[in-house]
Protein backbone atom coordinates (compact mmCIF):
# COMPACT_ATOMS: atom_id res chain seq x y z
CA UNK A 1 0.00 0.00 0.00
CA UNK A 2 1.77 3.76 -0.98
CA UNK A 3 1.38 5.77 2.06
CA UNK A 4 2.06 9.52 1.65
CA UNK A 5 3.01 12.16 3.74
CA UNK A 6 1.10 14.43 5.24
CA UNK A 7 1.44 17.90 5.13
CA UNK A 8 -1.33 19.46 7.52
CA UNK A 9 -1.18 18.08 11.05
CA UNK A 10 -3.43 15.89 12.68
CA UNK A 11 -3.93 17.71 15.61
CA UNK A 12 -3.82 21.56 15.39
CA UNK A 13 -4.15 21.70 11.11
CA UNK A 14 -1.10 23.36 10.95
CA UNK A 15 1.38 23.26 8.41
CA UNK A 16 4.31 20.36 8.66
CA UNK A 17 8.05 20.27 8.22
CA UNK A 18 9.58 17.30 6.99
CA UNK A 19 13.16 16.97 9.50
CA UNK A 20 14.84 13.84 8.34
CA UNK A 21 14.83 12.17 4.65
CA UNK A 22 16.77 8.54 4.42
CA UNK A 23 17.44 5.96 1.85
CA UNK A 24 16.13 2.71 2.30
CA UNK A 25 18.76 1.15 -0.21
CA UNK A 26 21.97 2.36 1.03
CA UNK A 27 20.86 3.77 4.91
CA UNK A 28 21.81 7.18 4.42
CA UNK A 29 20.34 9.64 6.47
CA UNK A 30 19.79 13.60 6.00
CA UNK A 31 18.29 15.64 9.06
CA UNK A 32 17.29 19.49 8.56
CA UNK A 33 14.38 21.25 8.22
CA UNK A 34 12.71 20.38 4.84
CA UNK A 35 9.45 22.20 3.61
CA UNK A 36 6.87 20.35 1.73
CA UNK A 37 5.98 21.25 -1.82
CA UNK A 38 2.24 22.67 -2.21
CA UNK A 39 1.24 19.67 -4.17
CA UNK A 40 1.60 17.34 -0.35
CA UNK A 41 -0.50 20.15 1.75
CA UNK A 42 -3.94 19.36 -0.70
CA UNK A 43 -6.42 17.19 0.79
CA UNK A 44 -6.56 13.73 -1.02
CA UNK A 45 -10.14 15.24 -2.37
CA UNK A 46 -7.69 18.08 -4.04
CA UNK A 47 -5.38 15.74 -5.51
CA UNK A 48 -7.95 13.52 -6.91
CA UNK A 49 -9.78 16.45 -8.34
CA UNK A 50 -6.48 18.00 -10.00
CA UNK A 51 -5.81 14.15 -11.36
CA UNK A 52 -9.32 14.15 -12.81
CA UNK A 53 -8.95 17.60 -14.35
CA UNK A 54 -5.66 16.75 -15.44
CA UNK A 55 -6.70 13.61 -16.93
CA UNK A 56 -9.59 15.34 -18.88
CA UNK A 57 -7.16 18.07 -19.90
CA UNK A 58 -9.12 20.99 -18.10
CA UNK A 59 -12.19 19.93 -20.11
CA UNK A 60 -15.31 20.85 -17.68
CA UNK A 61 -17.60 18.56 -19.86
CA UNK A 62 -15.57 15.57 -19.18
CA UNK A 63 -14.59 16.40 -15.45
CA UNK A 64 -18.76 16.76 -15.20
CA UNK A 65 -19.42 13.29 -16.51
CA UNK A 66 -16.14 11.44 -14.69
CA UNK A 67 -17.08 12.93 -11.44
CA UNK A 68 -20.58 13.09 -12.12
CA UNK A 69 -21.42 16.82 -10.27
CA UNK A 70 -22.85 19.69 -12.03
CA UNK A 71 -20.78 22.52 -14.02
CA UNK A 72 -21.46 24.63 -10.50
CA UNK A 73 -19.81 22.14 -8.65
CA UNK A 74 -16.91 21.34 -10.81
CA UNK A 75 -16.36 25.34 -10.85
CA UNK A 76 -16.26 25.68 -7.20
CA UNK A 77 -13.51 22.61 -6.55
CA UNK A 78 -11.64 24.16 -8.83
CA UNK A 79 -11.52 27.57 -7.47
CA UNK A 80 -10.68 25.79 -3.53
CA UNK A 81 -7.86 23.68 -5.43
CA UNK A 82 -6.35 27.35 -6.86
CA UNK A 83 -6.85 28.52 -3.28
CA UNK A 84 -5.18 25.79 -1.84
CA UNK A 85 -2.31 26.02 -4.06
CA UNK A 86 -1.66 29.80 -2.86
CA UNK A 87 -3.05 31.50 -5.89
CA UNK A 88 -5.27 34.08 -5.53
CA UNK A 89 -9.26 32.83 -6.48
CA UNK A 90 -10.41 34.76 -9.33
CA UNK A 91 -14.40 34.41 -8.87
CA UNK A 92 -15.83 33.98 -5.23
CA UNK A 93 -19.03 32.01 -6.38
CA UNK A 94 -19.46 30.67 -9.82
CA UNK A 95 -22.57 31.81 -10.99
CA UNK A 96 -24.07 30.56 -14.50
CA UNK A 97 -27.21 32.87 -15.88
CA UNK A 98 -29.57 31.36 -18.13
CA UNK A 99 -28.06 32.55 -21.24
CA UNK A 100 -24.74 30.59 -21.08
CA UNK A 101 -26.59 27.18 -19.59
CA UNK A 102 -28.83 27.52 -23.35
CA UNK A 103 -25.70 28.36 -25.29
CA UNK A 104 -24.00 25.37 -23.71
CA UNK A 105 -26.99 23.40 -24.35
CA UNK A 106 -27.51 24.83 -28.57
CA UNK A 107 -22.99 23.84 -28.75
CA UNK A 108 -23.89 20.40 -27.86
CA UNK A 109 -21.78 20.60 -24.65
CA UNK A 110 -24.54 19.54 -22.34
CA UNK A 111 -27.92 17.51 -22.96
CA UNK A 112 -31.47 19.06 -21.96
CA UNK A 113 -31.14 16.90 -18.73
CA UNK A 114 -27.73 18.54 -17.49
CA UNK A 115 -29.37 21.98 -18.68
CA UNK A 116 -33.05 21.11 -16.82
CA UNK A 117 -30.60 20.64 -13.78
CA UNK A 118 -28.19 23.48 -14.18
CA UNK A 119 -31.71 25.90 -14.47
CA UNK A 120 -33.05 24.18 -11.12
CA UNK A 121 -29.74 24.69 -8.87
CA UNK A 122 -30.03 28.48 -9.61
């Protein structure tokens, strides 16, 4: 089983240090104060949603249907994964106005169902 590290801690959710790296080949041992890249301080919900998105090549249609969650949705995880990595969030709530749900609908990128549902959640 691959066990990763963690990079929030258990206890108090603050941020860990990593202070001693060895080699399990030839026993060689490095102590110091390491920081963790940004990419070990996402949830596991944040790194399967960035493998999903990478995966689908930042195509929302296919992220929709693999994770099976509404354009909303898919919008929002995306904006906590930029926050996560540091990055400033560029909308604070997606919001999708009738218009754009019908021009998604007439480009073939959603079906009447996914637009019937998109409609309801505003």
């Amino acid at each position: 089983m691959k066990r990763e590290v963690i990079g929030k801690c258990p206890v108090c959710s603050n941020e860990l240090k990593v202070t001693k790296l060895s080699c399990s080949n030839c026993h060689t041992s490095i102590e110091g104060n390491f920081t963790l890249c940004k990419f070990c301080k996402l949830s596991s919900e944040q790194k399967y949603f960035l493998e999903v998105f990478v995966r689908n090549r930042g195509n929302i249609k296919e992220i929709e249907k693999d994770l099976n969650i509404s354009y909303p949705t898919v919008k929002n995880r995306l904006e906590d994964l930029i926050k996560a990595l540091g990055y400033s969030p560029k909308y604070t709530e997606v919001e999708i106005d009738k218009k754009e749900i019908l021009d998604r609908l007439d480009r073939g990128d959603i079906t009447a169902e996914e637009a019937l549902k998109l409609l309801k959640d505003q």
